[in-house]
Structures are given as structure tokens and as C-alpha cells.
PDB file of N, CA and C in Angstrom:
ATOM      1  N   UNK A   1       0.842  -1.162   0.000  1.00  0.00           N
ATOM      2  CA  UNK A   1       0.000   0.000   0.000  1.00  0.00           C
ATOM      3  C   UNK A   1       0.891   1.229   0.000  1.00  0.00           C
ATOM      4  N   UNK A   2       0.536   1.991  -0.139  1.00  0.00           N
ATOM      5  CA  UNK A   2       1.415   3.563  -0.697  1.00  0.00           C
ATOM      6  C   UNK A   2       0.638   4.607  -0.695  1.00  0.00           C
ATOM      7  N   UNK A   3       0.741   5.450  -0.403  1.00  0.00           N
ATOM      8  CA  UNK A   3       0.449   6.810   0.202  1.00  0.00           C
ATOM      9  C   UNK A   3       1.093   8.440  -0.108  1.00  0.00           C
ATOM     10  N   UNK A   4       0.370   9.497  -0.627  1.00  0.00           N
ATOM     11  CA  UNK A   4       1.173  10.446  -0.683  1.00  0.00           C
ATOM     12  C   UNK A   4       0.397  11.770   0.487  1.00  0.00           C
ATOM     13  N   UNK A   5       1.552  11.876   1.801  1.00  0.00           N
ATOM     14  CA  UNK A   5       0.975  12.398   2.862  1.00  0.00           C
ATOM     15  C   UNK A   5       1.346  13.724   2.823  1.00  0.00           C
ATOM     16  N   UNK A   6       0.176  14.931   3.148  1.00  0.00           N
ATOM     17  CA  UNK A   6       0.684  16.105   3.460  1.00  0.00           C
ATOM     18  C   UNK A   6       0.353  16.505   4.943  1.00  0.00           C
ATOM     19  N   UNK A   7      -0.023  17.019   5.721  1.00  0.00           N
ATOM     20  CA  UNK A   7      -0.548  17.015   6.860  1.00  0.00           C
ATOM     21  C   UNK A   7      -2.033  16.182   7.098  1.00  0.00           C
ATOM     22  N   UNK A   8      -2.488  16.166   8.393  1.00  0.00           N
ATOM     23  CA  UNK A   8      -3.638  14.968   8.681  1.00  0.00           C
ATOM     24  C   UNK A   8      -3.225  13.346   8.270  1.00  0.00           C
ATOM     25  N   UNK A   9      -4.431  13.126   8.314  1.00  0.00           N
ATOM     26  CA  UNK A   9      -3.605  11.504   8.818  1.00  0.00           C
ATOM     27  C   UNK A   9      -4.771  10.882   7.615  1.00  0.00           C
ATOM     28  N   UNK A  10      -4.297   9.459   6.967  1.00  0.00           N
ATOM     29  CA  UNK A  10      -4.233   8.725   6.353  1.00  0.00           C
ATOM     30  C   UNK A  10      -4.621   7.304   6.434  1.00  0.00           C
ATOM     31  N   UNK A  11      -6.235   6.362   6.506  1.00  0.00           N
ATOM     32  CA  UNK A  11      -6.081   5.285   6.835  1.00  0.00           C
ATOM     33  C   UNK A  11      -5.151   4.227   5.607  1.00  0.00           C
ATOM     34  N   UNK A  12      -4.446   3.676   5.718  1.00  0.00           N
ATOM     35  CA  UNK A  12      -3.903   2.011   5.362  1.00  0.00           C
ATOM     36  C   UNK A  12      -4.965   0.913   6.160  1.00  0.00           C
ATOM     37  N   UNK A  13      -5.212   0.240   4.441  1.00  0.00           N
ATOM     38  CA  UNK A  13      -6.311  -0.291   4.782  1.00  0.00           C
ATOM     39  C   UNK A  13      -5.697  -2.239   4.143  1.00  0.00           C
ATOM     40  N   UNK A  14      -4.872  -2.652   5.143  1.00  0.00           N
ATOM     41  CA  UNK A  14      -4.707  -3.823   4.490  1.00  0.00           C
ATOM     42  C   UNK A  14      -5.622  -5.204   4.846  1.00  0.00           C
ATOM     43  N   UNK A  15      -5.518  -5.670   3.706  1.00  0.00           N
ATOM     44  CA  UNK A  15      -6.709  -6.866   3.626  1.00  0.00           C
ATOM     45  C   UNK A  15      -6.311  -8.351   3.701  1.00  0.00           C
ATOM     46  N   UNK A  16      -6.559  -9.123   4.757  1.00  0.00           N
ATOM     47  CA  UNK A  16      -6.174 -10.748   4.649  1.00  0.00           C
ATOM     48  C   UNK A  16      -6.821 -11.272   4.373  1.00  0.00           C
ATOM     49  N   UNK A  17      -7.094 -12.181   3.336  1.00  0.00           N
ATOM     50  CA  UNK A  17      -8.338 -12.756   2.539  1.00  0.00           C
ATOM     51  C   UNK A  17      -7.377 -14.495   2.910  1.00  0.00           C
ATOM     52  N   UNK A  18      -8.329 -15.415   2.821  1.00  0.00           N
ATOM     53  CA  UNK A  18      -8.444 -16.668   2.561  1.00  0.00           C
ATOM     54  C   UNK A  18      -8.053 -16.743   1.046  1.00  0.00           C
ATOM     55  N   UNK A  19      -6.540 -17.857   0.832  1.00  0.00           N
ATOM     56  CA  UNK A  19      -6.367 -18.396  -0.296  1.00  0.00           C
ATOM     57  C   UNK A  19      -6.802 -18.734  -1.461  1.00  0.00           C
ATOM     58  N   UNK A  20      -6.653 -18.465  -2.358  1.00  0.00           N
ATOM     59  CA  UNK A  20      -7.363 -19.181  -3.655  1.00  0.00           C
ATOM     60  C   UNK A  20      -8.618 -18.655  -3.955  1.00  0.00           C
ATOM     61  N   UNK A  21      -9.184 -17.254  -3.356  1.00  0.00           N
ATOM     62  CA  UNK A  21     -10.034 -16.616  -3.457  1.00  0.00           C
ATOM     63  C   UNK A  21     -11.613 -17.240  -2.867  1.00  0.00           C
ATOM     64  N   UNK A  22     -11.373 -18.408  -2.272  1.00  0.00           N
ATOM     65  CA  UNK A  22     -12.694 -19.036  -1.356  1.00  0.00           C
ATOM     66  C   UNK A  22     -12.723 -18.358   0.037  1.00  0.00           C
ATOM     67  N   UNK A  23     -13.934 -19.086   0.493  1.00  0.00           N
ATOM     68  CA  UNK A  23     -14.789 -18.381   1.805  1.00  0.00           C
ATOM     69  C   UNK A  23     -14.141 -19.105   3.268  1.00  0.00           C
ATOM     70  N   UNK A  24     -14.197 -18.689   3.977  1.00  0.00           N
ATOM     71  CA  UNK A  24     -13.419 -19.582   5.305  1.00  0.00           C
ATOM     72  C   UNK A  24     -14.804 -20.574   5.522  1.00  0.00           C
ATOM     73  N   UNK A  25     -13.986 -21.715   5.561  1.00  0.00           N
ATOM     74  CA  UNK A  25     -14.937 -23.054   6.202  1.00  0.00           C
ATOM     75  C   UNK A  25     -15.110 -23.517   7.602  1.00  0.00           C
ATOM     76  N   UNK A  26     -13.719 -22.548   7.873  1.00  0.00           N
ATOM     77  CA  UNK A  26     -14.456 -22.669   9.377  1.00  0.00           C
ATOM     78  C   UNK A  26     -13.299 -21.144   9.958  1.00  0.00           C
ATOM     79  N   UNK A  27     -13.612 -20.825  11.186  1.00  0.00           N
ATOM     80  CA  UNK A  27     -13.657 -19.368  11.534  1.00  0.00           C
ATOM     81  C   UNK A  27     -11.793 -19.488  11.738  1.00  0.00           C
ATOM     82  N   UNK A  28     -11.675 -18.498  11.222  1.00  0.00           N
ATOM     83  CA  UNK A  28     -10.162 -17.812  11.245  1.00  0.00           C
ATOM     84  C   UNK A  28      -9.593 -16.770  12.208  1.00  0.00           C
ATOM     85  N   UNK A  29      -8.912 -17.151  12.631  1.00  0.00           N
ATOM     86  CA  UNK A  29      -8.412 -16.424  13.830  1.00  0.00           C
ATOM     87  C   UNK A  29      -6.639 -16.014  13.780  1.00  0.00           C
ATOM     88  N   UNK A  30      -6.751 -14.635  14.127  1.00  0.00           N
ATOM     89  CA  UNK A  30      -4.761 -14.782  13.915  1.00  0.00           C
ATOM     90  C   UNK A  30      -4.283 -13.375  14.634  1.00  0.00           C
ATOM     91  N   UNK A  31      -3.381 -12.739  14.938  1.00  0.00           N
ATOM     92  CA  UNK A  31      -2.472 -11.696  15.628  1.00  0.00           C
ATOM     93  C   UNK A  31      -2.236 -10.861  14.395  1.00  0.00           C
ATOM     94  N   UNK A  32      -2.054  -9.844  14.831  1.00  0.00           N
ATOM     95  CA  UNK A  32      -1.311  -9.175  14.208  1.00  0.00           C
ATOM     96  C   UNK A  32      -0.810  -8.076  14.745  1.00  0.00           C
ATOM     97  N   UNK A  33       0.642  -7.234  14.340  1.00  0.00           N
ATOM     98  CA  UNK A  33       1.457  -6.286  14.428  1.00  0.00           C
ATOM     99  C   UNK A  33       1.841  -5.287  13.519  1.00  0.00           C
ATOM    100  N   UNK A  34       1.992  -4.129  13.962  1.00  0.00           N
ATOM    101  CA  UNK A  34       3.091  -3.283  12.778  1.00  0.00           C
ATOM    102  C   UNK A  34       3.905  -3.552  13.266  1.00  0.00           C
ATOM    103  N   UNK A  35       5.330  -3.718  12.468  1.00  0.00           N
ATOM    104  CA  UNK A  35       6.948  -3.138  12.440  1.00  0.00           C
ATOM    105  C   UNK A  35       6.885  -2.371  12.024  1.00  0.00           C
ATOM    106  N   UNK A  36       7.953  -1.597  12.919  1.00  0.00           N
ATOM    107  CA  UNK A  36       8.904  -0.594  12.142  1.00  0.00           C
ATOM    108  C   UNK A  36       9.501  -0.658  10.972  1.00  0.00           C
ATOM    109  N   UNK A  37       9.981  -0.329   9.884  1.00  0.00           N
ATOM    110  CA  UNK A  37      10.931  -0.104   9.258  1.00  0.00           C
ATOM    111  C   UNK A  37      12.004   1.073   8.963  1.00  0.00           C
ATOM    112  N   UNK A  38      11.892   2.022   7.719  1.00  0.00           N
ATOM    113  CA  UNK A  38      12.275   3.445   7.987  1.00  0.00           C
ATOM    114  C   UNK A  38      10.864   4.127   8.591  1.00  0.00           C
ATOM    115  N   UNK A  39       9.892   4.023   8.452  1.00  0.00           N
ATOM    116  CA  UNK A  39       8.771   4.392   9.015  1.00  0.00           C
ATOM    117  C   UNK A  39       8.478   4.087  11.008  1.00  0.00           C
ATOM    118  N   UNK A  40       8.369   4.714  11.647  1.00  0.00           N
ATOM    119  CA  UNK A  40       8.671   4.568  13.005  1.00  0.00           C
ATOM    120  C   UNK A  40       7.164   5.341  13.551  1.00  0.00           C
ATOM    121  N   UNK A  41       6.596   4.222  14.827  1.00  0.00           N
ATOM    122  CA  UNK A  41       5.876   5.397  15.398  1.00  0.00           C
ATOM    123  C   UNK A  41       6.693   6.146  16.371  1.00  0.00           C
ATOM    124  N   UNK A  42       7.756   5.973  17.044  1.00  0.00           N
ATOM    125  CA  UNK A  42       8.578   7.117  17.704  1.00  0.00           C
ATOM    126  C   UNK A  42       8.896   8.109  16.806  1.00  0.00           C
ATOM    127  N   UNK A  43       8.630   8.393  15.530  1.00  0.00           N
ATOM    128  CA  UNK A  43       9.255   9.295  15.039  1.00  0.00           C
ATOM    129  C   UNK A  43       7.641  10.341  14.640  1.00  0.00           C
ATOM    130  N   UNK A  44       5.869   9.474  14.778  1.00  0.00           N
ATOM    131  CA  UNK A  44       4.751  10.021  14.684  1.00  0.00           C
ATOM    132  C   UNK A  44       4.482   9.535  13.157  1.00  0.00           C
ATOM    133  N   UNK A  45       5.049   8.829  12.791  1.00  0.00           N
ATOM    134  CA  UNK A  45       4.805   8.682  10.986  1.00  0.00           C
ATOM    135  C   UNK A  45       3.305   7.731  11.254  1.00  0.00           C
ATOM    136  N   UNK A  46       3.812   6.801  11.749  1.00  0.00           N
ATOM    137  CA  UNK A  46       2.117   6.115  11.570  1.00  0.00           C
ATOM    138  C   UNK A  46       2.172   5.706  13.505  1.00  0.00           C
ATOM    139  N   UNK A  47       0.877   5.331  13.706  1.00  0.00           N
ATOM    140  CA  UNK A  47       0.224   5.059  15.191  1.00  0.00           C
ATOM    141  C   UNK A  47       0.539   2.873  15.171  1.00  0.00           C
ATOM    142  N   UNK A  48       0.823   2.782  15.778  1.00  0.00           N
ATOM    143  CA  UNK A  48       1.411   1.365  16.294  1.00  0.00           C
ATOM    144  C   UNK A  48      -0.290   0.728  16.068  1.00  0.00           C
ATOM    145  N   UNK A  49      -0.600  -0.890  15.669  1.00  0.00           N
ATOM    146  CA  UNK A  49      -1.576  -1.320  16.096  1.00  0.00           C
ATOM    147  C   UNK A  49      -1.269  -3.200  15.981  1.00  0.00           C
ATOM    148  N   UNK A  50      -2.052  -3.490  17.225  1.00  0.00           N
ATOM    149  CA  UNK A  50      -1.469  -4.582  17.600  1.00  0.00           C
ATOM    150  C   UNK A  50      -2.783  -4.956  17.894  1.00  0.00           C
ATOM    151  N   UNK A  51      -3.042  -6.482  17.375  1.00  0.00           N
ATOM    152  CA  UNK A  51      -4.095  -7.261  18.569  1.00  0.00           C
ATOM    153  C   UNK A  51      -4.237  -8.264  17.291  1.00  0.00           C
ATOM    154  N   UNK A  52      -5.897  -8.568  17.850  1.00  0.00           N
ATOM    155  CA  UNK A  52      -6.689  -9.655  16.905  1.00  0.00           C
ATOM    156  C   UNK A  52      -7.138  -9.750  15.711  1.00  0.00           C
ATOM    157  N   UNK A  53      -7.331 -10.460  14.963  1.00  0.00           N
ATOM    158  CA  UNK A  53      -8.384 -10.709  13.825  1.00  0.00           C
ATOM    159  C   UNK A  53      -9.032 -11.577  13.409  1.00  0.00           C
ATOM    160  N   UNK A  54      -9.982 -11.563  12.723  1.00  0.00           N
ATOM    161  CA  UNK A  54     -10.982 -12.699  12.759  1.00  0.00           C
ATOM    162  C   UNK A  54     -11.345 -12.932  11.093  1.00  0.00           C
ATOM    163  N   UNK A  55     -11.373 -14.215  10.432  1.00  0.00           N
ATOM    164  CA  UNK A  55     -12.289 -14.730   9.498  1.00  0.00           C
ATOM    165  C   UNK A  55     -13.298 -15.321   9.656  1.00  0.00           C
ATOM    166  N   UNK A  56     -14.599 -15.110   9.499  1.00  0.00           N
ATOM    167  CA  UNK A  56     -15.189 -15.336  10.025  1.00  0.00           C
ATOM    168  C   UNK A  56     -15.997 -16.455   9.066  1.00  0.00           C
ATOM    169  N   UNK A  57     -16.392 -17.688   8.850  1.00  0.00           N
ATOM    170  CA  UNK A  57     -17.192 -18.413   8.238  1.00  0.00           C
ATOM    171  C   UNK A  57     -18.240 -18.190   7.277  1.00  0.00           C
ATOM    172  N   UNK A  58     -17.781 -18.430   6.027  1.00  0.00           N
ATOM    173  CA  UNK A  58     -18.157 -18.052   4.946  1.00  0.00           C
ATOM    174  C   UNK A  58     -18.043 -17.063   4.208  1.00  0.00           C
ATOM    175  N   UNK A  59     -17.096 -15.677   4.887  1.00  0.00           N
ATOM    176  CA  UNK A  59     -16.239 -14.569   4.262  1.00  0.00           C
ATOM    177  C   UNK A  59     -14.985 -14.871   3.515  1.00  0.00           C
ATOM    178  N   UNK A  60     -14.575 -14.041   2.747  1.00  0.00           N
ATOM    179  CA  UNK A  60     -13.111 -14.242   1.769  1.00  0.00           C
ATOM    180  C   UNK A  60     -12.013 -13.779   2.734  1.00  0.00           C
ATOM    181  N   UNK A  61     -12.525 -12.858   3.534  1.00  0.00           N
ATOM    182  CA  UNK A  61     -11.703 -11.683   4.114  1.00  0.00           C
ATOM    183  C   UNK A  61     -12.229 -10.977   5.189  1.00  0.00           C
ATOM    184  N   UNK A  62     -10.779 -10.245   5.823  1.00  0.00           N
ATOM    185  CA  UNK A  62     -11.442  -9.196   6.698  1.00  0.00           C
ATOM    186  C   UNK A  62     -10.564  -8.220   6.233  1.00  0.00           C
ATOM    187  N   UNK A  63     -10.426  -7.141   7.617  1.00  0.00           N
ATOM    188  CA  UNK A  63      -9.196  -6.036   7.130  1.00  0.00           C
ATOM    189  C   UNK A  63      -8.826  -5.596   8.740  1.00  0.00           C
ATOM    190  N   UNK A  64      -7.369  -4.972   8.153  1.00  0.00           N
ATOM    191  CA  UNK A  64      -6.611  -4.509   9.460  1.00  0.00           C
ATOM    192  C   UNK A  64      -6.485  -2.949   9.167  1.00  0.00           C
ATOM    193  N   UNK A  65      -6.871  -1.530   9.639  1.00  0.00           N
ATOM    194  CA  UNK A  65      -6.471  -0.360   9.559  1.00  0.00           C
ATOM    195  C   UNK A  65      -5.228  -0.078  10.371  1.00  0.00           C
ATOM    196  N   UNK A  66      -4.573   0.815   9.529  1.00  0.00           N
ATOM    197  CA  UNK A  66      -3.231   1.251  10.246  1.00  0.00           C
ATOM    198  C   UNK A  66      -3.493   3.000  10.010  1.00  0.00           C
ATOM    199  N   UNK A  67      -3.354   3.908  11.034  1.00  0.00           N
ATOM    200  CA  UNK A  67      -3.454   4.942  10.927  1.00  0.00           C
ATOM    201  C   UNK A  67      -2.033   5.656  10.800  1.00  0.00           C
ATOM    202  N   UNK A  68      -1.746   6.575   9.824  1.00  0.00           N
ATOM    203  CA  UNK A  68      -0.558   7.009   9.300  1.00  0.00           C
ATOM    204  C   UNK A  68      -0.673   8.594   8.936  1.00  0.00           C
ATOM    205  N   UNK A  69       0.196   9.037   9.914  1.00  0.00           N
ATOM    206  CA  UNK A  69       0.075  10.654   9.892  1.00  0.00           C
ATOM    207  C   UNK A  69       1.324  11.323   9.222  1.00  0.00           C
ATOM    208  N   UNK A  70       0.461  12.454   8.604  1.00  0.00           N
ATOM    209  CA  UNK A  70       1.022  13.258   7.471  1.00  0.00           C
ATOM    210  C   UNK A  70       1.585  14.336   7.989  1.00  0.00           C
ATOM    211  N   UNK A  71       2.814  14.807   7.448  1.00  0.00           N
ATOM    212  CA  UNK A  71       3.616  15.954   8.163  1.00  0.00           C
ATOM    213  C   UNK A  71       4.375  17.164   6.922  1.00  0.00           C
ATOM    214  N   UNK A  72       4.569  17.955   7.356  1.00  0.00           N
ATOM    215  CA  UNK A  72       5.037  18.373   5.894  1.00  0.00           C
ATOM    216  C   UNK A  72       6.815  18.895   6.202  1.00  0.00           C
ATOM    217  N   UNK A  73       7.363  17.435   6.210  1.00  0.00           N
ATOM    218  CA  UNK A  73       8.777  17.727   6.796  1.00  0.00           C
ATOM    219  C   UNK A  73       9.284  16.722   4.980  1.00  0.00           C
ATOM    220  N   UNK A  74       9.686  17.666   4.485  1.00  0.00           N
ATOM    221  CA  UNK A  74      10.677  16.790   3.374  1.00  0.00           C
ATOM    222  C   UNK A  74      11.328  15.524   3.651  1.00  0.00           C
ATOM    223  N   UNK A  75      11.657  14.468   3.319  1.00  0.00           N
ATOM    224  CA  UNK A  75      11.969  13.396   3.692  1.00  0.00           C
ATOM    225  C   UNK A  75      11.791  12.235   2.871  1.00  0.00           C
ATOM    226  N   UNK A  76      13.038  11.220   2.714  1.00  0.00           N
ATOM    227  CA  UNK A  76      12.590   9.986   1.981  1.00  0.00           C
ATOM    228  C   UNK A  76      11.541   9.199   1.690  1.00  0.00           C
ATOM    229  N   UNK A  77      11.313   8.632   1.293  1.00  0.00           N
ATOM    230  CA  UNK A  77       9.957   7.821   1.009  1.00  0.00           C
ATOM    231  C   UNK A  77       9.993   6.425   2.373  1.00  0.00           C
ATOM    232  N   UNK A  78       9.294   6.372   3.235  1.00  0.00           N
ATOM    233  CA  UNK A  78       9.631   5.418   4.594  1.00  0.00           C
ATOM    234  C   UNK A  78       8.406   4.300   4.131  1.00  0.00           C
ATOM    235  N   UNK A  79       8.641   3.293   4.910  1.00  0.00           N
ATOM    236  CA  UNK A  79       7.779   2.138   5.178  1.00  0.00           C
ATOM    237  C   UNK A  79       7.504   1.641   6.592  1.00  0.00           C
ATOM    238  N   UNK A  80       6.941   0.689   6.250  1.00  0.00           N
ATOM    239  CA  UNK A  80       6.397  -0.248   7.869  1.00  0.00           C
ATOM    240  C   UNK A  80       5.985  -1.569   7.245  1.00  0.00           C
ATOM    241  N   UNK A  81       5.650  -2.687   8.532  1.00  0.00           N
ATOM    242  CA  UNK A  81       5.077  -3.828   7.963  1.00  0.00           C
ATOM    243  C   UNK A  81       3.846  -4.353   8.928  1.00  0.00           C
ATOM    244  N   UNK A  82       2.922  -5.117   8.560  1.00  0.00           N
ATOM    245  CA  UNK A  82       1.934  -5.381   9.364  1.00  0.00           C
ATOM    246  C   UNK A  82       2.410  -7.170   9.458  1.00  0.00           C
ATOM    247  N   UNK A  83       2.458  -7.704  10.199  1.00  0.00           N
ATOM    248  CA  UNK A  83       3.075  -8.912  10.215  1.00  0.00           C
ATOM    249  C   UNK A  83       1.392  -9.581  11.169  1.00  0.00           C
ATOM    250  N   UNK A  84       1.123 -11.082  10.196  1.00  0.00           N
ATOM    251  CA  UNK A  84       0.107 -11.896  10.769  1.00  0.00           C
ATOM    252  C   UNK A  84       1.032 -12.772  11.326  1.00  0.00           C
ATOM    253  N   UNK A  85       0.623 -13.569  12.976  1.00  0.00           N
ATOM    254  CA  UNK A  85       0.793 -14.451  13.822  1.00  0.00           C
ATOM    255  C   UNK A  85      -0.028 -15.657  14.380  1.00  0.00           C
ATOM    256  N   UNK A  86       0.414 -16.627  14.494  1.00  0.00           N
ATOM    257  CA  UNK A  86      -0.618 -17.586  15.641  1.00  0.00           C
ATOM    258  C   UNK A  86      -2.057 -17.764  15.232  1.00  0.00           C
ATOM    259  N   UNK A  87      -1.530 -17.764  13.680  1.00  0.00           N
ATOM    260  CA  UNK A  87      -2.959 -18.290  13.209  1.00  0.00           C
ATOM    261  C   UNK A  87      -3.467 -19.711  13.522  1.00  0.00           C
ATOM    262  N   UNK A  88      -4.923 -19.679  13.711  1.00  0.00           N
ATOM    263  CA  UNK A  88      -6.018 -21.065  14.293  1.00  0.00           C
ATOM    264  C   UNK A  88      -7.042 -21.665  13.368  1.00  0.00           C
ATOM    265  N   UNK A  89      -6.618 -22.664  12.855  1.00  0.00           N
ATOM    266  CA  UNK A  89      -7.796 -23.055  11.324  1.00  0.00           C
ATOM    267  C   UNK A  89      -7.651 -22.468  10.107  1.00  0.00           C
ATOM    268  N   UNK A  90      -5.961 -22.246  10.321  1.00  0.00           N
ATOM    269  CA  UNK A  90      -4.911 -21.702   8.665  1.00  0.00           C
ATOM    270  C   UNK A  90      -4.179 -21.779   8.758  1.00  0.00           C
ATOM    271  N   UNK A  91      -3.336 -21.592   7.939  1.00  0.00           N
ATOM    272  CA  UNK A  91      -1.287 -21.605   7.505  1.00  0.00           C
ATOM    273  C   UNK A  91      -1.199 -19.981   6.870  1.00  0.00           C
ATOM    274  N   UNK A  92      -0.254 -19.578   7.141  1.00  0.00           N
ATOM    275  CA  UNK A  92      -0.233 -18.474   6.642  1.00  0.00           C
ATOM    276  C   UNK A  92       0.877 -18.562   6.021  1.00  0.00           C
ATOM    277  N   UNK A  93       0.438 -18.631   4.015  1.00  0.00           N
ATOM    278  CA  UNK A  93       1.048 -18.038   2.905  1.00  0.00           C
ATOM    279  C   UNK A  93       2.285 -16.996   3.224  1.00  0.00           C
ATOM    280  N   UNK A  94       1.004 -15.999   3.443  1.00  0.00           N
ATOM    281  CA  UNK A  94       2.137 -14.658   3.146  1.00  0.00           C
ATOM    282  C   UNK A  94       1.901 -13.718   4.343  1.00  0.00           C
ATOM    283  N   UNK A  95       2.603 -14.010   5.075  1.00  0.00           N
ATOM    284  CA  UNK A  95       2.166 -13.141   6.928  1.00  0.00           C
ATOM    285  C   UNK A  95       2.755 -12.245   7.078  1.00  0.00           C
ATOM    286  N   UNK A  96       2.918 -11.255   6.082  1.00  0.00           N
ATOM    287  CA  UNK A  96       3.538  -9.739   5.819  1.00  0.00           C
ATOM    288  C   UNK A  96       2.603  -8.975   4.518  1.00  0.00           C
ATOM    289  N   UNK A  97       2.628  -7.611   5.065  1.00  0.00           N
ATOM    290  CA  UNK A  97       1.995  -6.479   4.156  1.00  0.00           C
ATOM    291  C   UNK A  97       2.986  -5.466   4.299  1.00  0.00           C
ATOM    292  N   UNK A  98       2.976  -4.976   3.235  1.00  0.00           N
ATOM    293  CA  UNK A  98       3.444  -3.364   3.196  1.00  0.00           C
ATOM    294  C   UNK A  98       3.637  -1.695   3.237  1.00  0.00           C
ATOM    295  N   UNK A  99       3.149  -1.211   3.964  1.00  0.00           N
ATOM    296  CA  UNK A  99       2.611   0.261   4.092  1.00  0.00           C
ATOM    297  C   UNK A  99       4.407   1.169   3.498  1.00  0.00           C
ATOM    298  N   UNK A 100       3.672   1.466   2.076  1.00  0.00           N
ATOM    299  CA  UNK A 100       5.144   2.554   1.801  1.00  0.00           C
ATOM    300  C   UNK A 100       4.285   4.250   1.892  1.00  0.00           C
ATOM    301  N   UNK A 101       4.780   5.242   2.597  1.00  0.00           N
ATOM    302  CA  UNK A 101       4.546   6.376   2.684  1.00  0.00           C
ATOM    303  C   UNK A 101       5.915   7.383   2.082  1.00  0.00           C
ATOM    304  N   UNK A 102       5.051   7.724   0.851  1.00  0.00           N
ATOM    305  CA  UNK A 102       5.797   8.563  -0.372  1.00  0.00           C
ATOM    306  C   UNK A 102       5.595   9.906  -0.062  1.00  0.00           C
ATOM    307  N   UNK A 103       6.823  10.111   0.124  1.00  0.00           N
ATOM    308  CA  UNK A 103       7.549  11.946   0.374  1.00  0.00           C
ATOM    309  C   UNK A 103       6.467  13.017  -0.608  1.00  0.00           C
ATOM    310  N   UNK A 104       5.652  13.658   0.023  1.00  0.00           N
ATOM    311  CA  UNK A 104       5.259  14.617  -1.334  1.00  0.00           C
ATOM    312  C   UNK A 104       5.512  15.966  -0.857  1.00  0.00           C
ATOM    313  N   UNK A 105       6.191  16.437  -0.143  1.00  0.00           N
ATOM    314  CA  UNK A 105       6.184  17.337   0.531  1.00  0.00           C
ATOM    315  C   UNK A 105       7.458  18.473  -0.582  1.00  0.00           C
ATOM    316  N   UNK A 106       7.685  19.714  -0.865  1.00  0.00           N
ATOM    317  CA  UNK A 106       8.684  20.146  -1.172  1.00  0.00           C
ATOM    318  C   UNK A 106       9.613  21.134  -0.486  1.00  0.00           C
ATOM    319  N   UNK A 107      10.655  21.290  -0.623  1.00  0.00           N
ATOM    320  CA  UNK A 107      11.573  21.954  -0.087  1.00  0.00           C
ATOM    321  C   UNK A 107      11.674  23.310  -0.230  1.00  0.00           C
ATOM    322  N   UNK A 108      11.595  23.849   0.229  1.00  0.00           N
ATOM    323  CA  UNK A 108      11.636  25.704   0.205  1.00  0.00           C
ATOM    324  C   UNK A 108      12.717  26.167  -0.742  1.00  0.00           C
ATOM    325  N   UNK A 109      12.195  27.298  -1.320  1.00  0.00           N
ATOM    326  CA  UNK A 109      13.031  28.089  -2.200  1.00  0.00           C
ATOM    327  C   UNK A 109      14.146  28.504  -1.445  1.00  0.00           C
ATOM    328  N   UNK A 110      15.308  28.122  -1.916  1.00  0.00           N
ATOM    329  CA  UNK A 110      16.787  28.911  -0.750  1.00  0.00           C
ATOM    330  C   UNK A 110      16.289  30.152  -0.796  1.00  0.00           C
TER     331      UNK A 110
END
């Protein structure tokens, strides 16, 4: 996911769907985290979110929001990761997402 932030804040809206594009057959359960990367909440770029999630029987999917605040400080293009855990009635494929937040900010006339 990718983002171009100026001030105010920004939902990231990533989505864990069940494999192969079918419905959960039976209820899905799993953790999840942000990491850090160059993107930091000590630094205010995005808000930390940690806990549960649920598939729930007979859905493709759910979703995880990550809230990501906009600043107007020039700066590289940063990231983060949302990492799934301790999943119950699945295997997890691919237990990483990507939040990239793209610099749009410009630099003052010398």
C-alpha cells in the first residue's frame, strides 16, 4: 500500500483474505502487528496497532487499519510492515503487508 501524505492523517487499509479466493470453512483467527521499518511510530509517521483478527465463516476476508500521519517535513519515502501471527484453522502463505509512505512534501526556495 502507498500513500502520498501532506498534513492529517491517512487510513492504510490492508486486507487478509483466505487463499485461492474461497470463503473460510471454518472461523479464522490470527495476531497481528506493525513493524517498524524506515517508518517509526517514535518518530509520529504512523500510530502502532497490535491485537486480533478474525475470518469469520463463509467470508473471503477481513481487514486490518493502520493509521498514518502526514507531516510536511521533506523526507525519503519510509515504510512499515503489518506482520500476521498464531494463526487457528490456517497456515499463513504470506504473513507480511506493506505500508510505503511517499515523500510529497517540497523543499523551500533557498
Amino acid at each position: 500500500m502507498r500513500c502520498h501524505l501532506g498534513g492529517g492523517t491517512t487510513n492504510f487499509i490492508f486486507t487478509v483474505s483466505v487463499d485461492g479466493g474461497g470463503n473460510a470453512a471454518s472461523t479464522i483467527d490470527f495476531d497481528y502487528t506493525t513493524v517498524d521499518g524506515t517508518a517509526t511510530t517514535a518518530d509520529g509517521d504512523y500510530v502502532l496497532n497490535a491485537g486480533s483478527g478474525q475470518i469469520t465463516v463463509g467470508t473471503p476476508s477481513t481487514t486490518i487499519t493502520v493509521v498514518v500521519n502526514g507531516d510536511t517535513t521533506v523526507e525519503p519515502t519510509e515504510g512499515f510492515t503489518v506482520v500476521l501471527s498464531n494463526p487457528v484453522n490456517a497456515t499463513l502463505t504470506d504473513g507480511t503487508g506493506a505500508g510505503t509512505i511517499t515523500n510529497d512534501d517540497v523543499a523551500p526556495d533557498p
